[in-house]
N, C-alpha and C. Protein backbone atom coordinates (compact mmCIF):
# COMPACT_ATOMS: atom_id res chain seq x y z
N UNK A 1 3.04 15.03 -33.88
CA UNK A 1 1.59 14.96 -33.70
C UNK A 1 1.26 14.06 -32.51
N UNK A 2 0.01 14.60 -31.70
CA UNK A 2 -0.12 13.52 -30.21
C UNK A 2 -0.49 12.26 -30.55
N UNK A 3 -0.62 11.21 -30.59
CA UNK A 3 -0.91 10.01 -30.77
C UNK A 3 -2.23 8.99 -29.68
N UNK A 4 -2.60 10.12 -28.81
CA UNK A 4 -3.56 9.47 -27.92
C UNK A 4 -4.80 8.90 -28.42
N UNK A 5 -5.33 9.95 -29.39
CA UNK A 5 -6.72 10.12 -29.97
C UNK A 5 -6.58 9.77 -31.13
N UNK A 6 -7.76 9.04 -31.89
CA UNK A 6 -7.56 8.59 -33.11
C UNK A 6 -8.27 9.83 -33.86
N UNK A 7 -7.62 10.81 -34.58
CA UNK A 7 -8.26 11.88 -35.80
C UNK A 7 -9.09 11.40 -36.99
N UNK A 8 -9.30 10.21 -37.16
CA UNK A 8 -9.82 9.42 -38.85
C UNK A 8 -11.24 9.74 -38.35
N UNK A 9 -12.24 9.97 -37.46
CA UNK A 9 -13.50 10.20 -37.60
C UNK A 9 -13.98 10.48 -36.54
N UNK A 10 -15.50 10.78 -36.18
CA UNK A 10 -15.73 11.93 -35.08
C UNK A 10 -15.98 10.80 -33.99
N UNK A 11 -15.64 9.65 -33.96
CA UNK A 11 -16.16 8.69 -32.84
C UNK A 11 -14.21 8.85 -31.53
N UNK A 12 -12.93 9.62 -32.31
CA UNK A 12 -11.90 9.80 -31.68
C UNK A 12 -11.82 8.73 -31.17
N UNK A 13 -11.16 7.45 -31.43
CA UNK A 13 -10.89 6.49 -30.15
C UNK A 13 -9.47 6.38 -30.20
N UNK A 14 -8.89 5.85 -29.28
CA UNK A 14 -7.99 5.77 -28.52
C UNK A 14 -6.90 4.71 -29.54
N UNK A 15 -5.81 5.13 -30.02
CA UNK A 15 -5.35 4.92 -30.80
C UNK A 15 -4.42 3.39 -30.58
N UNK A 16 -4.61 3.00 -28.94
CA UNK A 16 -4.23 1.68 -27.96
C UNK A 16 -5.23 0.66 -29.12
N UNK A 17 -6.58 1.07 -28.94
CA UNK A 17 -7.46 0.54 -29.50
C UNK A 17 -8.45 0.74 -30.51
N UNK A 18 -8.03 0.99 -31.81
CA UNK A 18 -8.88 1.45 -33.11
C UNK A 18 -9.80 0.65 -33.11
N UNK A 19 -11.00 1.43 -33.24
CA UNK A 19 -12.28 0.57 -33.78
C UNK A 19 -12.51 0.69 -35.70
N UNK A 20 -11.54 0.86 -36.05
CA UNK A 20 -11.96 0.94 -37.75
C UNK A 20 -10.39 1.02 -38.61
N UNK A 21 -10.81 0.33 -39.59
CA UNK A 21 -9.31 -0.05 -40.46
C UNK A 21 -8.45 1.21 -40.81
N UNK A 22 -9.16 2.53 -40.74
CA UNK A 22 -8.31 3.60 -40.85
C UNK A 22 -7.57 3.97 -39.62
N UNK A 23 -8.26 3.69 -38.36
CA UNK A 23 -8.14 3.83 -37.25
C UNK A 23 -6.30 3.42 -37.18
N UNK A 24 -6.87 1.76 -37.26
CA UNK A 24 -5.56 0.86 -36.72
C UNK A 24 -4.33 1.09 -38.07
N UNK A 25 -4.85 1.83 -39.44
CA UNK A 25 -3.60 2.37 -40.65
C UNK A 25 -2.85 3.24 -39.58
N UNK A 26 -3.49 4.34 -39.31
CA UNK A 26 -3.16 5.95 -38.71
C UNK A 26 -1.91 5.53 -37.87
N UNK A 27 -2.39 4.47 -36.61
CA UNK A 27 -1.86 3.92 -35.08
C UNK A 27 -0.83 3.53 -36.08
N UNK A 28 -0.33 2.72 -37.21
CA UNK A 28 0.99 2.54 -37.32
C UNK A 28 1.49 3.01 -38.21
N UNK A 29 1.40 4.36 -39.34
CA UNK A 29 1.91 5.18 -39.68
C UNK A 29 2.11 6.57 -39.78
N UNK A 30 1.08 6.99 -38.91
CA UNK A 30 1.01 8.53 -38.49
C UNK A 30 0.39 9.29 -39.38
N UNK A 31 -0.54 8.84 -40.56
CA UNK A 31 -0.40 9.64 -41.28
C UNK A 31 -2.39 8.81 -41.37
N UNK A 32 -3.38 10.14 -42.13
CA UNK A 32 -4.31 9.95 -41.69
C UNK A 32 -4.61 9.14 -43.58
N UNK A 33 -5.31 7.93 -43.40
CA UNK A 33 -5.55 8.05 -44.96
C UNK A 33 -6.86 8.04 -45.32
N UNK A 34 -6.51 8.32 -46.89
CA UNK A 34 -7.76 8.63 -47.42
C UNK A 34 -9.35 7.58 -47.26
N UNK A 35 -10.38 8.67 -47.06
CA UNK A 35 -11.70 7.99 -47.11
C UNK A 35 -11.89 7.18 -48.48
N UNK A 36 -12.03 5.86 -48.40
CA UNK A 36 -12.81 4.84 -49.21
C UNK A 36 -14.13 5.22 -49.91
N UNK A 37 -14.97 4.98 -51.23
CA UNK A 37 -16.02 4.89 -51.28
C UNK A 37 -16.97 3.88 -50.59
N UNK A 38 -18.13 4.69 -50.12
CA UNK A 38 -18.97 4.04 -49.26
C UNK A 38 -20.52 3.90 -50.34
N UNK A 39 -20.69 2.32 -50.36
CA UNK A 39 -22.32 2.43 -51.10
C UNK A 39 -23.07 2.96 -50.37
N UNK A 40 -23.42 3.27 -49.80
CA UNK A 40 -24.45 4.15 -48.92
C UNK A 40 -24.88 5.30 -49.01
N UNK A 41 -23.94 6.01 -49.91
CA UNK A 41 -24.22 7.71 -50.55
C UNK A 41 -23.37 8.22 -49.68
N UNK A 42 -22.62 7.99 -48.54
CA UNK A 42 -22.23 9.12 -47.27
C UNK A 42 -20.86 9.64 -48.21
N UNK A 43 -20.70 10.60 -47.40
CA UNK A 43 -19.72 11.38 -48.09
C UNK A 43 -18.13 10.55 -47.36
N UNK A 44 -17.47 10.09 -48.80
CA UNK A 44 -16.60 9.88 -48.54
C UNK A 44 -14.94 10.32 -49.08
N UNK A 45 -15.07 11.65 -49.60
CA UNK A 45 -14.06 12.07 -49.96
C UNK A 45 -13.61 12.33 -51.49
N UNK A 46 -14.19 11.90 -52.14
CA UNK A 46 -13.76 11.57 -53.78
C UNK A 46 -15.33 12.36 -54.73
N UNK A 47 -15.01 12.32 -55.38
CA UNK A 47 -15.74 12.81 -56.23
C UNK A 47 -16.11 12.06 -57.57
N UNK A 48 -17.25 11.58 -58.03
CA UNK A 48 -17.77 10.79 -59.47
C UNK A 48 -16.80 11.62 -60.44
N UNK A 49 -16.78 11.12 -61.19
CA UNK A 49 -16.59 11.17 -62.94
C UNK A 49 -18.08 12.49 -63.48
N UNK A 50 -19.36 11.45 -63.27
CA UNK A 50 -20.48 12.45 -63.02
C UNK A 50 -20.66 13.79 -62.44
N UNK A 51 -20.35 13.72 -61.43
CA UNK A 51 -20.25 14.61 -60.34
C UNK A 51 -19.34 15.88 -60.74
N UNK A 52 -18.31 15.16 -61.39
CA UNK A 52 -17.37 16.68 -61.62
C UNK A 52 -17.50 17.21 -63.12
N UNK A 53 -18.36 16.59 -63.77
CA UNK A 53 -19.01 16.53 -65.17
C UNK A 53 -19.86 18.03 -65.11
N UNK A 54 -20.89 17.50 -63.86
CA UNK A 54 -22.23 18.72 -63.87
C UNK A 54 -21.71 19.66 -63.00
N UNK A 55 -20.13 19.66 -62.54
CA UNK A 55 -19.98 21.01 -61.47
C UNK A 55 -19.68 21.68 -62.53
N UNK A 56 -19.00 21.21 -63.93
CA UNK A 56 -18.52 22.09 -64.84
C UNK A 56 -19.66 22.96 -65.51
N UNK A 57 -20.80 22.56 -65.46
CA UNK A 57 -21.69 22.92 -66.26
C UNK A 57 -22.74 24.19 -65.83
N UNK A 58 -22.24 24.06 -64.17
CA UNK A 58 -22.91 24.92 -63.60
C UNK A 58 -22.28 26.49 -63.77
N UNK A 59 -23.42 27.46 -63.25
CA UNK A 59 -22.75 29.25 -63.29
C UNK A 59 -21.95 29.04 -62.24
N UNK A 60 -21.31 30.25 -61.85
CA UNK A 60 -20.64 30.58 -60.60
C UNK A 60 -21.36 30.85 -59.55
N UNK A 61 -23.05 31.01 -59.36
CA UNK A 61 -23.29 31.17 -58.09
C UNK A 61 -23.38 29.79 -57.30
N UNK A 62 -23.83 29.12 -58.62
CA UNK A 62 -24.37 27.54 -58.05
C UNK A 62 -22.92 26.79 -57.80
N UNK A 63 -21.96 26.61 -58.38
CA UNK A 63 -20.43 26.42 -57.84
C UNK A 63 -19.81 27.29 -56.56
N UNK A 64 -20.02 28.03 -56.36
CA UNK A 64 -19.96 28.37 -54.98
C UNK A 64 -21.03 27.44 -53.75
N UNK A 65 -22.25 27.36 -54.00
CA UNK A 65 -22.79 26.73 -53.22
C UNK A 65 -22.35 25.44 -53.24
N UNK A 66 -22.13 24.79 -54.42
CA UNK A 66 -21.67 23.33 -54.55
C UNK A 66 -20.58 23.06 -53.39
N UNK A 67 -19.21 24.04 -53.89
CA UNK A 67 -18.38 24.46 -52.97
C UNK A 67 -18.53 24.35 -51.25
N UNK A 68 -19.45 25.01 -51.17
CA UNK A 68 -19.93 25.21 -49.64
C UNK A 68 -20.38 24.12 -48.92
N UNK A 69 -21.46 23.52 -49.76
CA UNK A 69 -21.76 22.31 -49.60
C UNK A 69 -21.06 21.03 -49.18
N UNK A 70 -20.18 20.66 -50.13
CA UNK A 70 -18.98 19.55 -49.93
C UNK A 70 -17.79 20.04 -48.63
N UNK A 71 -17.61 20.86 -48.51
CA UNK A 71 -16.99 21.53 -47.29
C UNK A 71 -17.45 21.38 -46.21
N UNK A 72 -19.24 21.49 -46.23
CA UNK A 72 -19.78 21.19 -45.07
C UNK A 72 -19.63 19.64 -44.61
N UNK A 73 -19.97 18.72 -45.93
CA UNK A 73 -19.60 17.77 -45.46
C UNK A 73 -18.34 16.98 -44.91
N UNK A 74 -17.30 18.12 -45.35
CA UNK A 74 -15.60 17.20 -45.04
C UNK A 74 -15.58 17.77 -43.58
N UNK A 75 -16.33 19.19 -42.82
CA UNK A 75 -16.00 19.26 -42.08
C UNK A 75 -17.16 18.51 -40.76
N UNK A 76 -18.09 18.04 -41.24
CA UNK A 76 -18.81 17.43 -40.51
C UNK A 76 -18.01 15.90 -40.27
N UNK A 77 -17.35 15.71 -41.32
CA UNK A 77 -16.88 14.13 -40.98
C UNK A 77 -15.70 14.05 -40.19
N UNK A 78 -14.84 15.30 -40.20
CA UNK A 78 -13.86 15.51 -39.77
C UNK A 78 -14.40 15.84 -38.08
N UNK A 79 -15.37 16.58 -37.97
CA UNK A 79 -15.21 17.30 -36.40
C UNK A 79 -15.75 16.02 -35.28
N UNK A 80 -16.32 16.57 -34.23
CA UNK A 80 -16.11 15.70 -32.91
C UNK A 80 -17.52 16.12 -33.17
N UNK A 81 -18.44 15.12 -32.95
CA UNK A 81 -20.09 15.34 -32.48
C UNK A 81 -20.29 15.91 -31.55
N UNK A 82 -21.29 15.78 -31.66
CA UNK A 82 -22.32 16.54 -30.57
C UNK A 82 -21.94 16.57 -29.37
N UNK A 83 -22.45 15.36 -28.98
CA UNK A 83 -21.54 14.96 -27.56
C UNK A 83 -20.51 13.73 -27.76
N UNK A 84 -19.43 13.97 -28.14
CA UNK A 84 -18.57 13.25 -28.15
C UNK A 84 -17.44 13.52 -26.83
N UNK A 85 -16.80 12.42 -26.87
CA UNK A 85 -15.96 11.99 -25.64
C UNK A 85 -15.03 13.55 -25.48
N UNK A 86 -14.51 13.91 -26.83
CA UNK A 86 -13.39 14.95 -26.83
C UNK A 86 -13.98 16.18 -27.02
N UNK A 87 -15.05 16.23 -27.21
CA UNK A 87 -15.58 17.93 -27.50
C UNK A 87 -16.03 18.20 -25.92
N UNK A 88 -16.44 17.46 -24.68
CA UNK A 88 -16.71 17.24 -23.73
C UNK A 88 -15.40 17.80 -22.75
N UNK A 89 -14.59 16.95 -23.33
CA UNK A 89 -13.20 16.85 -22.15
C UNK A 89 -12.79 18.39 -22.83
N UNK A 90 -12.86 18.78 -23.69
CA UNK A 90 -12.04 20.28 -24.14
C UNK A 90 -13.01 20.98 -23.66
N UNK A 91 -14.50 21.17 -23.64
CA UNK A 91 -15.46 22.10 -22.87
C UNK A 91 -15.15 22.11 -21.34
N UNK A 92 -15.21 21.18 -20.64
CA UNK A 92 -14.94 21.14 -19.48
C UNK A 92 -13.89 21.69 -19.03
N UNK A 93 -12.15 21.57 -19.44
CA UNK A 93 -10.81 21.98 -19.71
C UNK A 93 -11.19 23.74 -20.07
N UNK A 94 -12.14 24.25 -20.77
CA UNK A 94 -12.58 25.55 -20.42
C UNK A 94 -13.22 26.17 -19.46
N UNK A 95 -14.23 25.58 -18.94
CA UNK A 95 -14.86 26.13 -17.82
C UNK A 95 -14.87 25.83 -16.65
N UNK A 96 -13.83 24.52 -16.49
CA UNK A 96 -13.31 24.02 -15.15
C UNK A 96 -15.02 23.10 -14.27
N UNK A 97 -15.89 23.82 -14.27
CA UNK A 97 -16.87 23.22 -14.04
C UNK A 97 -18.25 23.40 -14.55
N UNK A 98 -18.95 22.30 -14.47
CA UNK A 98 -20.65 22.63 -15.04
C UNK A 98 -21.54 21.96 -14.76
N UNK A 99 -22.47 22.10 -14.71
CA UNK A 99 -23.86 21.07 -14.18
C UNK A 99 -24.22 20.31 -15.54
N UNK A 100 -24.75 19.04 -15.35
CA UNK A 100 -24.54 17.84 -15.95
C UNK A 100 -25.74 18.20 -16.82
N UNK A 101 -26.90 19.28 -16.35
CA UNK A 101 -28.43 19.90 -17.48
C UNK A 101 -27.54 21.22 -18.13
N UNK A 102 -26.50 21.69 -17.61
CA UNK A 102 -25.73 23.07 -18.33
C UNK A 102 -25.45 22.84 -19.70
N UNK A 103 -24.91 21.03 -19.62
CA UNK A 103 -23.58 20.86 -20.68
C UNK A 103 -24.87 20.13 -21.47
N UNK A 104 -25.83 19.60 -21.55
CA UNK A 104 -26.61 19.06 -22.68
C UNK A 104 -27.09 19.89 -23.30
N UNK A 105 -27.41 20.82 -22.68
CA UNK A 105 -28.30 22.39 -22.91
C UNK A 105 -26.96 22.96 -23.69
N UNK A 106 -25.91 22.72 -23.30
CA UNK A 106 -24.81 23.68 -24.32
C UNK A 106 -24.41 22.54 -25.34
N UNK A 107 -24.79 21.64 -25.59
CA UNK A 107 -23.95 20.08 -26.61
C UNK A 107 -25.52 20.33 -27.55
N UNK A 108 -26.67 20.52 -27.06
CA UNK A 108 -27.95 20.70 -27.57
C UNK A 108 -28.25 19.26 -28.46
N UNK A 109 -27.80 18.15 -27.15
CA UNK A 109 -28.70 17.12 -27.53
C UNK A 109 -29.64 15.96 -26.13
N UNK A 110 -30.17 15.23 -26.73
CA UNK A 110 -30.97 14.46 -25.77
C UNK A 110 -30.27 14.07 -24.11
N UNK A 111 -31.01 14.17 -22.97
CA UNK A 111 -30.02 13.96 -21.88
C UNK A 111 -29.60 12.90 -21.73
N UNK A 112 -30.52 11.77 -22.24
CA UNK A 112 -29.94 10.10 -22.27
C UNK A 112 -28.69 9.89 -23.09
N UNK A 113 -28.20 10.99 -24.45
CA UNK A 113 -27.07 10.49 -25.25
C UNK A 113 -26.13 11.71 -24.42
N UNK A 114 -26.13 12.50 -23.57
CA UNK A 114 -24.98 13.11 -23.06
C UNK A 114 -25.00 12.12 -21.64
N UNK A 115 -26.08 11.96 -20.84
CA UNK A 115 -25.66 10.76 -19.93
C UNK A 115 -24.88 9.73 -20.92
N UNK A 116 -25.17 8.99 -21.70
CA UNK A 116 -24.45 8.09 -21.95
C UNK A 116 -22.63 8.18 -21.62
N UNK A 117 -22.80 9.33 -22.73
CA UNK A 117 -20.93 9.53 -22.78
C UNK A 117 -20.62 9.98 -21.53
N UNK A 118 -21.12 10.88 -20.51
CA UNK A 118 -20.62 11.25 -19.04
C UNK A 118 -20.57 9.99 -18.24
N UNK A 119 -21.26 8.77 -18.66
CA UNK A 119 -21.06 7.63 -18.05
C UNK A 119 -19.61 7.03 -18.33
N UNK A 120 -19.46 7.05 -19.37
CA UNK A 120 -18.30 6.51 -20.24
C UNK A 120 -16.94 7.12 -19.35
N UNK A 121 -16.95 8.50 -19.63
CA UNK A 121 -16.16 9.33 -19.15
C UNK A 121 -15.54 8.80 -17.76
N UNK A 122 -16.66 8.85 -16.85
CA UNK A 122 -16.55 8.77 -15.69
C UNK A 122 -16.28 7.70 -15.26
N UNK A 123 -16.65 6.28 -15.90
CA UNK A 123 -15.70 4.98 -15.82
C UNK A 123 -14.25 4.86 -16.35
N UNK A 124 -14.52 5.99 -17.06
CA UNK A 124 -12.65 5.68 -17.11
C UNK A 124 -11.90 6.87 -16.69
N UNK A 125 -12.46 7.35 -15.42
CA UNK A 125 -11.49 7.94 -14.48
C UNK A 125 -11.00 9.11 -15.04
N UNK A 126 -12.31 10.18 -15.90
CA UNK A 126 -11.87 11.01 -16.38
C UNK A 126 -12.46 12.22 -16.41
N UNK A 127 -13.50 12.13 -15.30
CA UNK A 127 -14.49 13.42 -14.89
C UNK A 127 -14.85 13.03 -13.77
N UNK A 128 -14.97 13.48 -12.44
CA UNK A 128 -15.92 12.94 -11.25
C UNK A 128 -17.47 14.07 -11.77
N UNK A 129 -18.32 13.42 -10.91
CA UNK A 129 -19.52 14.23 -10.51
C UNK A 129 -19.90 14.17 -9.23
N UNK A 130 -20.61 14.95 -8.99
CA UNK A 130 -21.08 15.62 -7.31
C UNK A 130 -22.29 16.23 -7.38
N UNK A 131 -23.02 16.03 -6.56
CA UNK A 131 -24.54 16.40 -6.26
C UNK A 131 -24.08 18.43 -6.37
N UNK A 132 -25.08 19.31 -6.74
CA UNK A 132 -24.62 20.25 -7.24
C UNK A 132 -25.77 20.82 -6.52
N UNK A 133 -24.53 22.15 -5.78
CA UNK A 133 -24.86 23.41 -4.59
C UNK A 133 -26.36 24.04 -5.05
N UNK A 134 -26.45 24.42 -6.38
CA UNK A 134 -26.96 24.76 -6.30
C UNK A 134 -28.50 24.26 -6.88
N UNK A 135 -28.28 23.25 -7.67
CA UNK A 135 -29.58 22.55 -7.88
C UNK A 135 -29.46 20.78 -7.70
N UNK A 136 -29.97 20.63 -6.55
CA UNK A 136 -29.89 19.42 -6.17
C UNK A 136 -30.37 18.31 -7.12
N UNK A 137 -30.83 18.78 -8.28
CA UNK A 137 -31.89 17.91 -9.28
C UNK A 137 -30.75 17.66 -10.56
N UNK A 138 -29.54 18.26 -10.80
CA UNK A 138 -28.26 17.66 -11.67
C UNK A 138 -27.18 17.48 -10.55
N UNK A 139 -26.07 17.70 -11.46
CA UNK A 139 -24.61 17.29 -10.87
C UNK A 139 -23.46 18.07 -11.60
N UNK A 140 -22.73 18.21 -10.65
CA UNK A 140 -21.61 19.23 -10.94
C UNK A 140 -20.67 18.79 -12.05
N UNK A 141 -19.94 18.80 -12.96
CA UNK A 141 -19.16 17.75 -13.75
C UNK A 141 -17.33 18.68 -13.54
N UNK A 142 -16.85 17.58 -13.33
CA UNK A 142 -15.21 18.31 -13.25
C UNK A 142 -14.30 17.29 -13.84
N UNK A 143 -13.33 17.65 -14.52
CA UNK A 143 -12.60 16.87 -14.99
C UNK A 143 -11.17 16.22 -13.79
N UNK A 144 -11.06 14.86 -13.81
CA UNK A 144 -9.71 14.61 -13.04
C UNK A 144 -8.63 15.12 -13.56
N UNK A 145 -7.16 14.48 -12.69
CA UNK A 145 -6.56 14.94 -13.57
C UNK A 145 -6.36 14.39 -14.70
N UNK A 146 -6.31 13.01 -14.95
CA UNK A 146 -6.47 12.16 -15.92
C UNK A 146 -6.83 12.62 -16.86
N UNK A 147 -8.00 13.21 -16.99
CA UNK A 147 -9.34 14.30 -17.78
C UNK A 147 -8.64 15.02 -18.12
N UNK A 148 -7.81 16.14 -17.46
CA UNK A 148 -7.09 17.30 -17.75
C UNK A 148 -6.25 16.87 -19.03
N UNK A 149 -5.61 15.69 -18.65
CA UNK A 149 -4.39 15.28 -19.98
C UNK A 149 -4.81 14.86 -21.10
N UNK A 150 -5.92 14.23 -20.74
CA UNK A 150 -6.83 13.73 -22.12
C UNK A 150 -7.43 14.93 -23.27
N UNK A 151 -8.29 15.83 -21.88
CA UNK A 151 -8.20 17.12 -22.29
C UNK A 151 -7.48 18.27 -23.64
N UNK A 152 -6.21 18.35 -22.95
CA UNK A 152 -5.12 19.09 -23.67
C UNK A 152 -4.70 18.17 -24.57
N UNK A 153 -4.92 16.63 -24.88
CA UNK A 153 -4.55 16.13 -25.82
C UNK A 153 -5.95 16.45 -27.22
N UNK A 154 -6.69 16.32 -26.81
CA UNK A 154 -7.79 16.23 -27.75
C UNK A 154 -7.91 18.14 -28.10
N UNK A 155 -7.34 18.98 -27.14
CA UNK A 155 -7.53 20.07 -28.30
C UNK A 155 -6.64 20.53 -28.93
N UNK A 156 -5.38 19.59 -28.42
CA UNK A 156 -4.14 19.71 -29.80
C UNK A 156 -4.20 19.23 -30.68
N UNK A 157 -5.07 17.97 -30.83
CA UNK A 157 -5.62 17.35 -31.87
C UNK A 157 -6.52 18.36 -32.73
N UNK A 158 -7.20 19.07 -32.40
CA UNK A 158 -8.29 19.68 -32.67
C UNK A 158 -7.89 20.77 -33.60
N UNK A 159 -6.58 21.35 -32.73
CA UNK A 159 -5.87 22.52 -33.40
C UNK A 159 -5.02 21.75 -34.31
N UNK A 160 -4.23 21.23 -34.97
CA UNK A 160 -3.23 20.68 -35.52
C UNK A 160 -4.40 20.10 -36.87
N UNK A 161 -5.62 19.66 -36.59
CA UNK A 161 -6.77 18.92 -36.90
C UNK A 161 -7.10 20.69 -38.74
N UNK A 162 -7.45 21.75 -37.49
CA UNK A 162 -7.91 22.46 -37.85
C UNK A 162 -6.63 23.50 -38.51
N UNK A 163 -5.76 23.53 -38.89
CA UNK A 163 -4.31 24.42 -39.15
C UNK A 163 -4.12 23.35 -40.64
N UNK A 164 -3.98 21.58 -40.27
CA UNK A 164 -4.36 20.79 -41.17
C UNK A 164 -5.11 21.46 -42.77
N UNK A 165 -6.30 21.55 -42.29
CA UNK A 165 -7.40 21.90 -43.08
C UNK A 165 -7.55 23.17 -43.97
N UNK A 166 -6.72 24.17 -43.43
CA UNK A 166 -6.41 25.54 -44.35
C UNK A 166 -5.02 25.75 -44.74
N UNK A 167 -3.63 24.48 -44.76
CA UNK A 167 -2.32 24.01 -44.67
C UNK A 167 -2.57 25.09 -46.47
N UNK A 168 -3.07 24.54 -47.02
CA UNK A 168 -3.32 25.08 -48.57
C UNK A 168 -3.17 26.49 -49.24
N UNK A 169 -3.55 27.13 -47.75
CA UNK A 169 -3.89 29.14 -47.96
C UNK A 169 -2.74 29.49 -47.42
N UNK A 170 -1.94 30.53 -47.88
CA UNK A 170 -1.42 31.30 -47.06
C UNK A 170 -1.68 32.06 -45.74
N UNK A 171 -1.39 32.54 -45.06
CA UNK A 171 -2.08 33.58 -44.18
C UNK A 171 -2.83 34.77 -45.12
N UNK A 172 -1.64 35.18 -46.08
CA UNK A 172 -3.47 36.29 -46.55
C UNK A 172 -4.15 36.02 -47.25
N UNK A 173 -4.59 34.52 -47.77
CA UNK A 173 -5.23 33.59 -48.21
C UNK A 173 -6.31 33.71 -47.52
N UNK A 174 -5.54 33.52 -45.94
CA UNK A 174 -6.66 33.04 -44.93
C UNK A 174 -7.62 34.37 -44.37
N UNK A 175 -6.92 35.69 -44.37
CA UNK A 175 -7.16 36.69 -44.03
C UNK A 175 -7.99 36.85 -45.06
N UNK A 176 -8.01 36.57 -46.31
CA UNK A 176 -9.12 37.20 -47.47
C UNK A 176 -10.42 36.42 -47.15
N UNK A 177 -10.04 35.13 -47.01
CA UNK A 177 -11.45 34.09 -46.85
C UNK A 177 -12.17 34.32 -45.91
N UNK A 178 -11.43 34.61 -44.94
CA UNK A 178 -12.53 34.91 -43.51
C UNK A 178 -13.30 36.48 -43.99
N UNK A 179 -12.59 37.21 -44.59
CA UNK A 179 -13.08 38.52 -44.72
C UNK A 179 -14.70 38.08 -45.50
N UNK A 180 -14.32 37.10 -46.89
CA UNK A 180 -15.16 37.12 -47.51
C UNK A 180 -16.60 36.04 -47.00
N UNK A 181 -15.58 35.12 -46.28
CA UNK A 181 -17.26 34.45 -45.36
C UNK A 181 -17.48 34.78 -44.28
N UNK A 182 -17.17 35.86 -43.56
CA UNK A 182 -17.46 36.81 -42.10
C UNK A 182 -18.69 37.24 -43.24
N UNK A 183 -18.47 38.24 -44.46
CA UNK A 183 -19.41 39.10 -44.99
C UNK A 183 -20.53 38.55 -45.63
N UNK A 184 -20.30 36.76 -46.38
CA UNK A 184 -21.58 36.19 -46.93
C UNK A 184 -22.13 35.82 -45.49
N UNK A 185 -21.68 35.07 -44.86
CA UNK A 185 -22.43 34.56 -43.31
C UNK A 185 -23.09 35.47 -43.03
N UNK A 186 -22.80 37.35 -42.70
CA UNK A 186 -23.22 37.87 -41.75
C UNK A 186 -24.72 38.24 -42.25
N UNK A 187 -24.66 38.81 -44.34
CA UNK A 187 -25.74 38.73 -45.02
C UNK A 187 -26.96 37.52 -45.03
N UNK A 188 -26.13 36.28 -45.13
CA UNK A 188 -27.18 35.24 -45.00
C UNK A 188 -28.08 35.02 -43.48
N UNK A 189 -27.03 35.18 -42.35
CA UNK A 189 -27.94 35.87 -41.23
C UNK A 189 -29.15 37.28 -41.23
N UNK A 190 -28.55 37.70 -41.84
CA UNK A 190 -29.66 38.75 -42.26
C UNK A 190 -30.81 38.41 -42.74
N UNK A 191 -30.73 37.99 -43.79
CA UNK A 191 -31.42 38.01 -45.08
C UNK A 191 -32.61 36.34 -44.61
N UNK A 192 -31.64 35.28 -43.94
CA UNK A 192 -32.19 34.15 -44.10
C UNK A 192 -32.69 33.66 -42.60
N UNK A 193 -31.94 34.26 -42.06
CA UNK A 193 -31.82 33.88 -40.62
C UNK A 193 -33.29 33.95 -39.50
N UNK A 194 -34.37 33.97 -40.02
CA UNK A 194 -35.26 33.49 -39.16
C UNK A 194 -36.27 32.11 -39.76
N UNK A 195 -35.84 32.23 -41.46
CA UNK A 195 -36.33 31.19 -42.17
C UNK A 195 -35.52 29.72 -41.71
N UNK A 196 -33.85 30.16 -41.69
CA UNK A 196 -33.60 28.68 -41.45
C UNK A 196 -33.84 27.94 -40.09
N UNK A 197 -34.67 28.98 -39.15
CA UNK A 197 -34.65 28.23 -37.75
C UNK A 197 -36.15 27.39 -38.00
N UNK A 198 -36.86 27.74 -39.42
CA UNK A 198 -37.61 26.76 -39.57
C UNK A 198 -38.05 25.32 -39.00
């Protein structure tokens, strides 16, 4: 497994320097450990006594959603934000180049929190920018090579991250599941899909 990037949560830091006690576990045993309970309500991995009391009690449609639900949250805690350092360096590593209003408009958040991290980036010698051909009012964004390695490290992370996460299914495990949430997704687009842009 690469060891550059820290995998324990979506802030990825640099495994030289963990910012969090799972962080600096991971950096000296390789192995990712389990989320702690947090008083705060956030989802941290475990499940109440309570909690698995009233999943029993529920039908099967509402256990499926339950299902869906808690999934959303392991994979929200697990992935790379919005604009995070590594979802950035692997976008870029795809399209080789982009204008600095392209990539907020594609991250779809505020331009001050994608400036932020392109600042970041770019102090540590891992994207240049350049006044841009065609609209003089952003900037071109390209990764160095530096960028490039950081790059290919963070989407082996990503993949290894994500192979991780379905380790459980077989392949026609995996082939059935996608069949069966390709077909609820494509209905709930149907059916829901101008309500939830609410």
């Amino acid at each position: 497994m690469l060891k550059h990037l820290c995998p324990c949560c979506s802030r990825h830091c640099y495994l030289e320097q963990p910012n969090c006690e799972r962080g600096a576990e991971y950096a000296k045993t390789g192995v990712i450990p389990p989320r702690t309970h947090k008083p705060d309500g956030k989802y941290d991995g475990k499940k109440s006594s309570k909690h698995k009391r009233r999943y029993h009690t529920l039908d099967q449609d509402n256990k499926l959603i339950w299902n869906i639900r808690d999934m959303g949250q392991v994979i929200v805690s697990l992935a790379e934000g919005k604009a995070s350092q590594s979802r950035i360096l692997i976008l870029l590593n795809e399209v080789e180049t982009i204008t600095q209003s392209e990539l907020t408009e594609h991250l779809d958040v505020q331009p001050g929190s994608a400036s932020e991290v392109i600042g970041k980036l770019e102090s540590a010698g891992l994207i240049t920018r350049t006044p841009s051909e065609k609209d003089r009012r952003t900037s071109d964004i390209r990764l160095t090579e530096a960028g490039k390695i950081k790059a290919v490290e963070a989407t082996e992370q990503r993949k290894e991250r994500h192979t991780e996460m379905f380790s459980c299914l077989s392949e026609e495990d995996k082939a059935d599941l996608l069949m069966l949430l390709e077909k609820v997704n494509h209905e709930w687009r149907r059916r829901y899909g101008e309500r939830s842009k609410e």
